[in-house]
Protein backbone atom coordinates (compact mmCIF):
# COMPACT_ATOMS: atom_id res chain seq x y z
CA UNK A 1 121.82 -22.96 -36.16
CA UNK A 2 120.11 -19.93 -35.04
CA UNK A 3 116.26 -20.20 -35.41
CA UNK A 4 113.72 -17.90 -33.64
CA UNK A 5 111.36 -14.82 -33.79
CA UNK A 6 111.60 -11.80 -36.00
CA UNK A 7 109.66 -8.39 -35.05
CA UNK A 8 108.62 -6.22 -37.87
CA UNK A 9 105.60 -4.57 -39.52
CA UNK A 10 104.41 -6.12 -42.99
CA UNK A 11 107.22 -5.46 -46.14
CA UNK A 12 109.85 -3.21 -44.21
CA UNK A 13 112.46 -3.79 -46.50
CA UNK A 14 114.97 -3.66 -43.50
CA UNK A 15 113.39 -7.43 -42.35
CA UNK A 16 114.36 -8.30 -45.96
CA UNK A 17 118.05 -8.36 -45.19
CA UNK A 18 117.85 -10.86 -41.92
CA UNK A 19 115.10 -12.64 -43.49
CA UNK A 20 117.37 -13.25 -47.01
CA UNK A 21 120.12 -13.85 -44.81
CA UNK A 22 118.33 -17.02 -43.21
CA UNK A 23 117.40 -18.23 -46.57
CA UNK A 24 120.83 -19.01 -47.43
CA UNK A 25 121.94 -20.42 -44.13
CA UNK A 26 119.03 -22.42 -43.45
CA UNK A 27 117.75 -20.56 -40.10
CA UNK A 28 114.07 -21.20 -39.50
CA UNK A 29 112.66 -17.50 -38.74
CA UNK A 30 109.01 -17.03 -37.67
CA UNK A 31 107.61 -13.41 -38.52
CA UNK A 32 105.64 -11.67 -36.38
CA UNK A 33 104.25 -8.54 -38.24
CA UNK A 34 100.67 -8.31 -37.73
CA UNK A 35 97.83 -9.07 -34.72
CA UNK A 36 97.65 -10.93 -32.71
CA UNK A 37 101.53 -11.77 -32.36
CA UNK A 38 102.57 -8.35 -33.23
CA UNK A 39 100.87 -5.12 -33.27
CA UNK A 40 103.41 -2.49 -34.44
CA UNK A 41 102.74 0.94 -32.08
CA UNK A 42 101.48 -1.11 -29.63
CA UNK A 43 103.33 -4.33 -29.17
CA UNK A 44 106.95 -2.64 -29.32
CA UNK A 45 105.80 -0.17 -26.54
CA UNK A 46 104.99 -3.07 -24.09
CA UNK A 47 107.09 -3.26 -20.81
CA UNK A 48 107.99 -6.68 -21.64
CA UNK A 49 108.68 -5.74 -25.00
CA UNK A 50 111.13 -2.47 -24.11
CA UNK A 51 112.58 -5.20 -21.76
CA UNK A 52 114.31 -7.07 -24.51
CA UNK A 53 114.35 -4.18 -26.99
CA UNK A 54 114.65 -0.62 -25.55
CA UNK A 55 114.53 1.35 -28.08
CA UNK A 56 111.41 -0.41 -29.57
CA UNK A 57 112.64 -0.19 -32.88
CA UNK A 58 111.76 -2.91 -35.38
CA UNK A 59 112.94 -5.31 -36.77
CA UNK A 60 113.91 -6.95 -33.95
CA UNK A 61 114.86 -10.62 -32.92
CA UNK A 62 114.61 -13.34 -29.95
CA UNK A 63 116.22 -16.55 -30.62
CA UNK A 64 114.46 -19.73 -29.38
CA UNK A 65 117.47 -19.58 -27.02
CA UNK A 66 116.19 -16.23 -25.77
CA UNK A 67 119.42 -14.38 -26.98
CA UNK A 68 117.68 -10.92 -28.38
CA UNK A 69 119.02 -8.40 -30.77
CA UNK A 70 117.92 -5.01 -33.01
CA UNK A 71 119.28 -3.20 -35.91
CA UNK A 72 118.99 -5.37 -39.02
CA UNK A 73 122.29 -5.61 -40.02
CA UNK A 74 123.29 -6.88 -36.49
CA UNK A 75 120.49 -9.71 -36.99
CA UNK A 76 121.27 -10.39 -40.27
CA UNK A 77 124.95 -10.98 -39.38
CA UNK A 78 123.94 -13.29 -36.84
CA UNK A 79 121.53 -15.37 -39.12
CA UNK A 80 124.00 -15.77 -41.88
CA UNK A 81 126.64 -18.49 -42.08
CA UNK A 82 129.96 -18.21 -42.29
CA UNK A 83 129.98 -18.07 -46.44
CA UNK A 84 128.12 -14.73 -46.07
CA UNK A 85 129.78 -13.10 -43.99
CA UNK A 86 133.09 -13.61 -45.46
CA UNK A 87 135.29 -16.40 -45.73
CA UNK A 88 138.52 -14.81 -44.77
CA UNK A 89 139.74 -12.03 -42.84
CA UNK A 90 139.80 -9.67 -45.71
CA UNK A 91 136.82 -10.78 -47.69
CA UNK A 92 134.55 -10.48 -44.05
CA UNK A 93 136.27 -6.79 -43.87
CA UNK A 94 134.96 -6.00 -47.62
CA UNK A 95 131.51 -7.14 -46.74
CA UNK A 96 131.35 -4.80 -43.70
CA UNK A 97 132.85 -2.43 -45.89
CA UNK A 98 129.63 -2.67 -48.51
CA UNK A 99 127.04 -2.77 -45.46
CA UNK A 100 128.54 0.35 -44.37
CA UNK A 101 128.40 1.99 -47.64
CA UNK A 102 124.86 0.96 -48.11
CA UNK A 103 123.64 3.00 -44.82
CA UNK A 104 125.90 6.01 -45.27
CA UNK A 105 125.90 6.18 -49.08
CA UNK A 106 122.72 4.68 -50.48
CA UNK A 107 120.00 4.92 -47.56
CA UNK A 108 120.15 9.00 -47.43
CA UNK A 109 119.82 10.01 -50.94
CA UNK A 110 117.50 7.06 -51.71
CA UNK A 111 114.97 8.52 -48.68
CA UNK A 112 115.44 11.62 -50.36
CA UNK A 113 114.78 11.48 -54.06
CA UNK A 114 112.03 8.20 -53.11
CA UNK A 115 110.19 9.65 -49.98
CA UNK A 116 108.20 12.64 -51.74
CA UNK A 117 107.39 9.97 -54.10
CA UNK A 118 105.28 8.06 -51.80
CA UNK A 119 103.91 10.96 -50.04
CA UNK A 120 105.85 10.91 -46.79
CA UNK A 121 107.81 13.95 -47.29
CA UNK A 122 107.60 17.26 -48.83
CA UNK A 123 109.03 17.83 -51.76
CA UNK A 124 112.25 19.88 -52.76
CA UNK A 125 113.80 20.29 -55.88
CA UNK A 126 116.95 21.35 -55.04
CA UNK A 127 117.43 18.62 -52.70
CA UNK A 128 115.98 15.85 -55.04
CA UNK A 129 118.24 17.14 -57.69
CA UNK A 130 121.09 16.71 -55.87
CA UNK A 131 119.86 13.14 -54.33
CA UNK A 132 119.43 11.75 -58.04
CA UNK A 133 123.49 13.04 -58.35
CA UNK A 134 124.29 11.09 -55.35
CA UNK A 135 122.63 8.12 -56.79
CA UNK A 136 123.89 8.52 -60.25
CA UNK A 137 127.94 8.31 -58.19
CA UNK A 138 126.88 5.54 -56.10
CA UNK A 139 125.10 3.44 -58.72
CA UNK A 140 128.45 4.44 -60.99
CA UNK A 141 130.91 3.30 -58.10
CA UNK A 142 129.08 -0.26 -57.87
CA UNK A 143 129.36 -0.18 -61.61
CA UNK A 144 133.11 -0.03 -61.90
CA UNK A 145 133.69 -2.37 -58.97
CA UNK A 146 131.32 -5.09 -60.77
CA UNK A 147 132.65 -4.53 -64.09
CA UNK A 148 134.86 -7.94 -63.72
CA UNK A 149 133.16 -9.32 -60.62
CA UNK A 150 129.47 -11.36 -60.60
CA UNK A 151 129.68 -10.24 -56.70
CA UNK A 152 130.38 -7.80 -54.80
CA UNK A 153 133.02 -9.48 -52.54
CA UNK A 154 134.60 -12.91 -54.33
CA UNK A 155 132.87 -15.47 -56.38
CA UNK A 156 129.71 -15.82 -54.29
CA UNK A 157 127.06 -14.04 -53.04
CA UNK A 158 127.78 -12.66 -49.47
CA UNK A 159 125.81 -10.50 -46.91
CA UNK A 160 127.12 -7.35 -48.86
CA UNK A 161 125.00 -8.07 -51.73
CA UNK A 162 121.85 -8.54 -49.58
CA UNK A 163 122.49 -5.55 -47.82
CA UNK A 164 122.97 -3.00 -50.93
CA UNK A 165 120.47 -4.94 -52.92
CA UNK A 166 117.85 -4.24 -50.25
CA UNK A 167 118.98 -0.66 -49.74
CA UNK A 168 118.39 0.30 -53.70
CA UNK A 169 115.27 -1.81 -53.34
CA UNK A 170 112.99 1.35 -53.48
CA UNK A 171 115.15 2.74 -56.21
CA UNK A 172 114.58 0.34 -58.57
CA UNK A 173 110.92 -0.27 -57.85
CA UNK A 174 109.85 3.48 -57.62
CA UNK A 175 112.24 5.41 -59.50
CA UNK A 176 115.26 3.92 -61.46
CA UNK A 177 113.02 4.07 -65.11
CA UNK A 178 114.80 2.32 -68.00
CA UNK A 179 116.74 5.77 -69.23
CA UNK A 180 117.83 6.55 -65.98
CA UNK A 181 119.76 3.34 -65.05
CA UNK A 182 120.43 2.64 -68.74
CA UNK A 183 124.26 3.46 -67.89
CA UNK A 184 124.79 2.09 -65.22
CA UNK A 185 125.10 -2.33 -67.69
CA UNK A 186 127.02 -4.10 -64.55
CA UNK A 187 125.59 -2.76 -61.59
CA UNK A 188 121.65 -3.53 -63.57
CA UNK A 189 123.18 -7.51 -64.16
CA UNK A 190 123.89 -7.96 -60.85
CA UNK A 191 120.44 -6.51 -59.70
CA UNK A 192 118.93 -8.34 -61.46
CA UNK A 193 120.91 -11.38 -60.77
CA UNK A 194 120.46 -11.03 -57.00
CA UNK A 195 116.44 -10.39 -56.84
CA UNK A 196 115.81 -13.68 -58.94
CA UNK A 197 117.92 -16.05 -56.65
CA UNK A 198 115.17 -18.45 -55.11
CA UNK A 199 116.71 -16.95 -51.51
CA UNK A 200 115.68 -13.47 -52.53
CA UNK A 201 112.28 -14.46 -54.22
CA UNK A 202 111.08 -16.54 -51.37
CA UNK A 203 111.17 -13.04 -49.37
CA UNK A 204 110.75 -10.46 -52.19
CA UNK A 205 108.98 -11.97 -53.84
CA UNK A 206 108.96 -10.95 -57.98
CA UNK A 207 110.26 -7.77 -58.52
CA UNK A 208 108.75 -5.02 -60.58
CA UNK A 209 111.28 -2.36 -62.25
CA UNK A 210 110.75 0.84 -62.91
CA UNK A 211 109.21 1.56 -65.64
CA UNK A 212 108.07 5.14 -65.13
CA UNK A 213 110.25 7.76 -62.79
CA UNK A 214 107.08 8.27 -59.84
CA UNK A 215 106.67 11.88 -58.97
CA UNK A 216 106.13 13.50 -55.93
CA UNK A 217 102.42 12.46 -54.83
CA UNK A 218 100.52 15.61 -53.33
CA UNK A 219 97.60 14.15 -52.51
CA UNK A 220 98.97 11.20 -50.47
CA UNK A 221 101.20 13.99 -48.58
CA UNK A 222 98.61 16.23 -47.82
CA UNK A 223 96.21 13.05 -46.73
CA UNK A 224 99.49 12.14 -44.29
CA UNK A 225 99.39 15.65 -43.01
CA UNK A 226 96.38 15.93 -40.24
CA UNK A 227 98.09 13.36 -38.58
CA UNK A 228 101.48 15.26 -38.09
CA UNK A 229 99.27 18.60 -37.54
CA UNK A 230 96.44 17.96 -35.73
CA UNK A 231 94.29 20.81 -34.82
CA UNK A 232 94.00 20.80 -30.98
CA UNK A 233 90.85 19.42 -29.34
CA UNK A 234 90.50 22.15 -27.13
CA UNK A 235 89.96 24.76 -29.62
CA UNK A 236 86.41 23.20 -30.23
CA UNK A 237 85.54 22.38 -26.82
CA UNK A 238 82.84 24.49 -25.06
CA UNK A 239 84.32 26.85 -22.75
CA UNK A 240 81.62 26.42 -19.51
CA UNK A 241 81.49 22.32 -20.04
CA UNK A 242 83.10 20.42 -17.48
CA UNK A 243 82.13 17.59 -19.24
CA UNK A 244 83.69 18.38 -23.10
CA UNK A 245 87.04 19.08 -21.06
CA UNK A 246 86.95 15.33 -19.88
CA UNK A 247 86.51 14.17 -23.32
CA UNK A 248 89.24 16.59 -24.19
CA UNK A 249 91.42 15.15 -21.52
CA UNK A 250 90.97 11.88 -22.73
CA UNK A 251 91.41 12.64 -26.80
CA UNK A 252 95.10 14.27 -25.72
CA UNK A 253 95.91 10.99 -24.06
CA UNK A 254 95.09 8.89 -27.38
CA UNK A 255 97.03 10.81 -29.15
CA UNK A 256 100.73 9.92 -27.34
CA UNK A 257 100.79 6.75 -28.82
CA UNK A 258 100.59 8.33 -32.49
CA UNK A 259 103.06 10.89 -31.51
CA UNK A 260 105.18 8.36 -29.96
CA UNK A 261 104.94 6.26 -32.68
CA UNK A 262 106.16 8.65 -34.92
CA UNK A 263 109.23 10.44 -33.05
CA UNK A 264 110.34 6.10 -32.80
CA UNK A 265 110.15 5.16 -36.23
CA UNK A 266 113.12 6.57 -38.52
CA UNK A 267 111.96 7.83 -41.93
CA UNK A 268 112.32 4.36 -43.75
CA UNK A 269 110.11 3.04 -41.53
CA UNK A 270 107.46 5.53 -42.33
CA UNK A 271 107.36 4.63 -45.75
CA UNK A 272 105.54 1.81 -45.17
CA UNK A 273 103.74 2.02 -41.66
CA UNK A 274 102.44 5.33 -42.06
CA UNK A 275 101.08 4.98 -45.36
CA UNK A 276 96.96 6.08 -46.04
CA UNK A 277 94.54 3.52 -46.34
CA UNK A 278 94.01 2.46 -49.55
CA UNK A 279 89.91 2.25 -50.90
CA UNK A 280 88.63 -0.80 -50.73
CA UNK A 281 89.20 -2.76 -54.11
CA UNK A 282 85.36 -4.74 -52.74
CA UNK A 283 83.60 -2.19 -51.64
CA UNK A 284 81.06 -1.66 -54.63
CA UNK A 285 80.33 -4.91 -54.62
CA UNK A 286 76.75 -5.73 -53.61
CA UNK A 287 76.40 -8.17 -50.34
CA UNK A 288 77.23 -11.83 -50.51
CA UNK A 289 74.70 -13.96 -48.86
CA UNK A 290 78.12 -16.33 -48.60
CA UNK A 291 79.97 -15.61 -45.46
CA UNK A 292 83.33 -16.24 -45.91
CA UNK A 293 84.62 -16.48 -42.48
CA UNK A 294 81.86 -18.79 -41.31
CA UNK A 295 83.83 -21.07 -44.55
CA UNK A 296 86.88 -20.50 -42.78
CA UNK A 297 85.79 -21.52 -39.16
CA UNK A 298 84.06 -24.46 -40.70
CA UNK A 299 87.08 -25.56 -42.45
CA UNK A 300 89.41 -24.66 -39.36
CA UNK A 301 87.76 -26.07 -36.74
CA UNK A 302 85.82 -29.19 -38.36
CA UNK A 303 86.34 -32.16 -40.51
CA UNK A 304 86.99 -31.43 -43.94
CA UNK A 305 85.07 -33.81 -46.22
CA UNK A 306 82.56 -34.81 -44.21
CA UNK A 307 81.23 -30.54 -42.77
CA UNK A 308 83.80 -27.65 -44.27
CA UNK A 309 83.06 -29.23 -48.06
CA UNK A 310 79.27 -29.68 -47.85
CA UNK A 311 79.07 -26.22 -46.17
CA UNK A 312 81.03 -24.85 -48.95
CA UNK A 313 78.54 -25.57 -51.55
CA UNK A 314 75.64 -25.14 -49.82
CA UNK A 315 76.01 -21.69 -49.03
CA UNK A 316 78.57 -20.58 -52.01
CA UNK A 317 77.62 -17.34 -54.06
CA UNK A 318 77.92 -18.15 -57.44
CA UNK A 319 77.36 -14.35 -58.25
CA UNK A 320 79.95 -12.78 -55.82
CA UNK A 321 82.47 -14.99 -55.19
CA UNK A 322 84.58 -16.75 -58.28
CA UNK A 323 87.12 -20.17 -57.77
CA UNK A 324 90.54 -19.85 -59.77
CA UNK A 325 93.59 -22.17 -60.87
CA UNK A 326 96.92 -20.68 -60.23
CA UNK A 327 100.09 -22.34 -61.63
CA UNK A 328 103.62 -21.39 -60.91
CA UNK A 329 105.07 -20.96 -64.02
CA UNK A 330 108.86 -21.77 -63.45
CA UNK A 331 108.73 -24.98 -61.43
CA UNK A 332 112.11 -25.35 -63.22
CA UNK A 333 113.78 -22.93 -60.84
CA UNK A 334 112.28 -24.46 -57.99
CA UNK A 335 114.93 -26.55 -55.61
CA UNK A 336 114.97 -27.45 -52.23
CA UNK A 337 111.28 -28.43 -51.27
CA UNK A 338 111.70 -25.76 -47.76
CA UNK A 339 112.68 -22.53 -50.34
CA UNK A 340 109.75 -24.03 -52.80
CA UNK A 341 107.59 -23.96 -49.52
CA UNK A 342 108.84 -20.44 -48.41
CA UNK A 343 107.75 -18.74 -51.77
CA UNK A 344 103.70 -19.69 -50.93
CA UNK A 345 104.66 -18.68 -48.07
CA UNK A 346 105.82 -15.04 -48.85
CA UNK A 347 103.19 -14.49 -51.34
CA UNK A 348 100.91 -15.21 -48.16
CA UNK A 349 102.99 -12.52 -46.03
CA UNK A 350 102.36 -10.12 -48.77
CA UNK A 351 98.63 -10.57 -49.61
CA UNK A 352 97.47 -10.05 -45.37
CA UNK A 353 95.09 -6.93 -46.66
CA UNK A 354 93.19 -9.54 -49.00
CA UNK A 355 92.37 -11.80 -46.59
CA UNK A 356 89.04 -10.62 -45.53
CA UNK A 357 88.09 -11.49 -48.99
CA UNK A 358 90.03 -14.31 -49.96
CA UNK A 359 90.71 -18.24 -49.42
CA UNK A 360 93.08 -20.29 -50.74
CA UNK A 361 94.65 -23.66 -50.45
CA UNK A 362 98.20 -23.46 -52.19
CA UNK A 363 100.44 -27.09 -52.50
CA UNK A 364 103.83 -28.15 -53.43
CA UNK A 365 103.97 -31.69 -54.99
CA UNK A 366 107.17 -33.39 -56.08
CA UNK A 367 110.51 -33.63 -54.22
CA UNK A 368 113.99 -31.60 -54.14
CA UNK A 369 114.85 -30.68 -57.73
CA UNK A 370 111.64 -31.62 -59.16
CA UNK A 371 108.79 -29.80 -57.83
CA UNK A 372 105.77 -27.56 -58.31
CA UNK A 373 103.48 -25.44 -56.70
CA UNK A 374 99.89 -24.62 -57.82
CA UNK A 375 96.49 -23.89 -55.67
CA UNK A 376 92.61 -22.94 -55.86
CA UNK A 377 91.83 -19.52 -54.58
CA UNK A 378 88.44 -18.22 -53.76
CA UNK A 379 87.76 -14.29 -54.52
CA UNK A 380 85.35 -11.64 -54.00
CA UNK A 381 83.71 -10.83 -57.30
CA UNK A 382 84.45 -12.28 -60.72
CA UNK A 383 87.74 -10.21 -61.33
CA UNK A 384 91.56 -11.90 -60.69
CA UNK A 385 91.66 -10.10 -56.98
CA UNK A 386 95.50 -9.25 -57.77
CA UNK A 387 94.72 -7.38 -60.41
CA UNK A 388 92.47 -4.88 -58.27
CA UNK A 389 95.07 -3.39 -55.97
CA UNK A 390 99.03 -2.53 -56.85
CA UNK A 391 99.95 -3.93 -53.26
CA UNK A 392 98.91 -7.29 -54.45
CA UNK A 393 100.68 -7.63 -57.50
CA UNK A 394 103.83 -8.44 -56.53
CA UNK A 395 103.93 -12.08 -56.77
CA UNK A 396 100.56 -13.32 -58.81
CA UNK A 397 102.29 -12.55 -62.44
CA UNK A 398 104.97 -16.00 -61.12
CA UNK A 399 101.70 -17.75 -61.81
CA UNK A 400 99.25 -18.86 -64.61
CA UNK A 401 96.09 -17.61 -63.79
CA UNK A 402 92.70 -19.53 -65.22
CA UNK A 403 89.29 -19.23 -64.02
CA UNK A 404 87.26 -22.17 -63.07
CA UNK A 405 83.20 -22.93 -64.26
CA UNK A 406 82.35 -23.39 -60.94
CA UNK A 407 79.48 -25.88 -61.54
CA UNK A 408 81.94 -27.84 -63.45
CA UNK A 409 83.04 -31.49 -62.21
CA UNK A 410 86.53 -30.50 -62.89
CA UNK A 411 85.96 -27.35 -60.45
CA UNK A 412 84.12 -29.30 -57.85
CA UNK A 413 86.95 -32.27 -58.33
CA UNK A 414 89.94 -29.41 -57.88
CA UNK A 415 88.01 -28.13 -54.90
CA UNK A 416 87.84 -31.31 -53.44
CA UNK A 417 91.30 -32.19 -53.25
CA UNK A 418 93.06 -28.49 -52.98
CA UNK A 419 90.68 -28.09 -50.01
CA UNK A 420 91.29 -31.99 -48.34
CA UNK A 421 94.81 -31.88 -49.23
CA UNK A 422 94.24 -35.81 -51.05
CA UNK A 423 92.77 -37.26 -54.11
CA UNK A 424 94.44 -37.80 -57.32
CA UNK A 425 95.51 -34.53 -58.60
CA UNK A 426 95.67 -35.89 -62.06
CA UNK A 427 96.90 -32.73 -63.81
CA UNK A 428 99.81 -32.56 -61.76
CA UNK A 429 102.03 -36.01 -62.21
CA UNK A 430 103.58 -35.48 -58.94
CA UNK A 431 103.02 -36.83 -55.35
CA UNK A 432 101.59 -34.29 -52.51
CA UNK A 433 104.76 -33.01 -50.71
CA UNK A 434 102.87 -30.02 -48.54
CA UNK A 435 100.22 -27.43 -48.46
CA UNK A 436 99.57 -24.05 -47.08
CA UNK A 437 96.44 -22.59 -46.34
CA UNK A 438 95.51 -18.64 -47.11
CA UNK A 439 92.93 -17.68 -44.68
């Protein structure tokens, strides 16, 4: 079985493929996509990194054999088994056939008619106009072709469906709205179909359609723009200081990296690496006196019970910080215990801009087949953190949400045992399997 390392920066939909694709066959993947084991624009431009990847193009994989590769399709070949790529001769040519006609067909008027709408390119009317046609003929030729089929190649679910799900990904979250797609019955089942297998959730997490066709966003273009049009540094610089034109020297030479960071990166990738920062959902909050990442050492570093607990409540802000119950809500659809585990796991992945003001302890009791996952999460403030920022709603509405009186004993008994990973967990009428900690 192939297991290893996977290179990437946080939700490029391009990981999704491989990462979907070792779902199904079982691979264990590690992901690397954020400090300190990967620092996209500066990791990837690392002599040892170039070594193994020249281009320095993400995603990109090392087996635990050392056997590297890039381009996702390439790695997600590799990680599937022998059921996705195709069972026969023919069926593996038709799924090479639909992996092809994802990049050529989909890819360039999806970057089109999506791009202005996340503020990454300008936009042009005549050339969205005629994107939305090519996406009206694609979406109608995967129409016809799954009028009688469930898949796109035989009875099961191959790498060609991961590939052109993941390629109209953006599509259906950004601009696909009910009236648009309305037409298009077979090719909406199968969507639909694919993004709730457990495989697909435990990367994609829960998908949000369209509901609204997004616009082209102005403001986050022209925010993007200083950085592709910087106004020289020398124009400001005194002309008779020796010592400005150091400074100046030295500005020029920390700008390469942004430069080179964005002549490496296709446009897909820009999507999501080069998007503003968002305002901070926090940051009218008034200071804590409870220092959240002295918790977090406490409970890292030290014994549980006996220092990170007692900490806990000794220093815990009652005003600015709330405790929360979340619940998965279809434990029915859980399965194998490793995809139950990969979903907290995901939801983890996606939430790494919370962290600063978050802690959670997330476990899945039960066995194969009957399982369920539920957790206690600390936030900043008194508000449902998800609800604050778009980014972090992709997952939280899998869960029943309920806030906990925190100088309750049920609160301080839930605490107790989320945190320690033991006790009774009376509500839950199933046996500790395994836990995952969001710190």
């Amino acid at each position: 079985m192939a297991n290893g390392t996977l290179y990437t920066y946080p939700d490029n939909w391009r990981a999704f493929k491989p990462l979907i694709a070792a779902q199904y066959s079982g691979a264990k993947i590690k992901v690397a996509s954020s400090p300190p084991q990967f620092h996209f624009g500066q990791t990837n431009k690392t002599p040892e990194f170039l070594q193994k990847f020249p281009l320095g193009k993400v995603p990109a994989f090392q087996g635990d054999d050392g056997f590297c590769l890039f381009e996702s399709n390439a790695i997600a070949h590799y990680l599937s088994s022998e059921a996705l790529r195709g069972s026969t001769k023919e069926a593996a040519a038709q799924v090479l056939q639909w992996v092809s006609f994802a990049d050529s067909e989909i890819v360039p008027p999806a970057s089109t008619w999506v791009f202005p709408t996340l503020g990454i390119m300008q936009y042009n009317k005549q050339a969205t106009e005629h994107a939305k046609e090519e996406v009206r003929k694609v979406l109608s030729v995967l129409n016809e072709h799954l009028q009688s089929r469930t898949f796109l190649v035989g009875e099961r679910l191959t790498l060609a469906d991961i590939t052109v799900v993941c390629s109209l990904l953006w599509l259906y979250k950004q601009v696909l709205e009910p009236s648009f797609r309305q037409s298009f019955l077979n090719t909406n089942r199968w969507f639909i179909t694919c993004i709730n297998q457990p495989q697909f959730k435990a990367v994609l997490g829960e998908v949000k359609l369209c509901e609204k066709m997004a616009q082209f966003d102005a403001k986050k273009f022209a925010e993007l723009q200083p950085k592709k049009e910087a106004t020289p540094k020398k124009e400001k610089a005194p002309k008779e200081s020796k010592q400005p034109e150091k400074k100046e020297k030295k500005e020029k030479k920390e700008e390469k990296p942004e430069a080179a960071q964005e002549e490496e990166m296709d446009e897909c990738e820009a999507v999501l690496a080069s998007e503003p920062k968002a305002k901070d959902p926090f940051a009218h909050l008034p200071k804590s006196t409870f220092v959240l990442d002295e918790f977090k050492r406490k409970y890292s570093n030290e014994d549980t019970l006996t220092v990170a607990l007692p900490h806990f409540w000794e220093h815990f802000d009652r005003e600015g910080y709330s405790i929360w119950f979340g619940e998965y809500r279809f434990p029915e659809e859980l399965a194998m215990t490793f995809m139950s585990c990969n979903l907290i796991t995901g939801m983890f992945q996606r939430l790494e801009k919370l962290r600063k003001n978050a802690f959670a302890s997330v476990i899945l009791f039960g066995a194969n087949n009957d399982s369920s996952i539920s957790g206690i999460w600390v936030f900043r403030g008194q508000d449902l953190a998800f609800t604050l920022c778009e980014d972090w709603q992709i997952d939280y509405e899998s869960y029943a949400w309920r806030k906990l009186d925190v100088d309750s004993d049920e609160c301080k008994t839930m605490v107790k045992e989320y945190f320690a990973w033991e006790g009774e967990f009376k509500h839950v009428g199933k046996p500790f399997n395994q836990g995952k900690i969001f710190k």
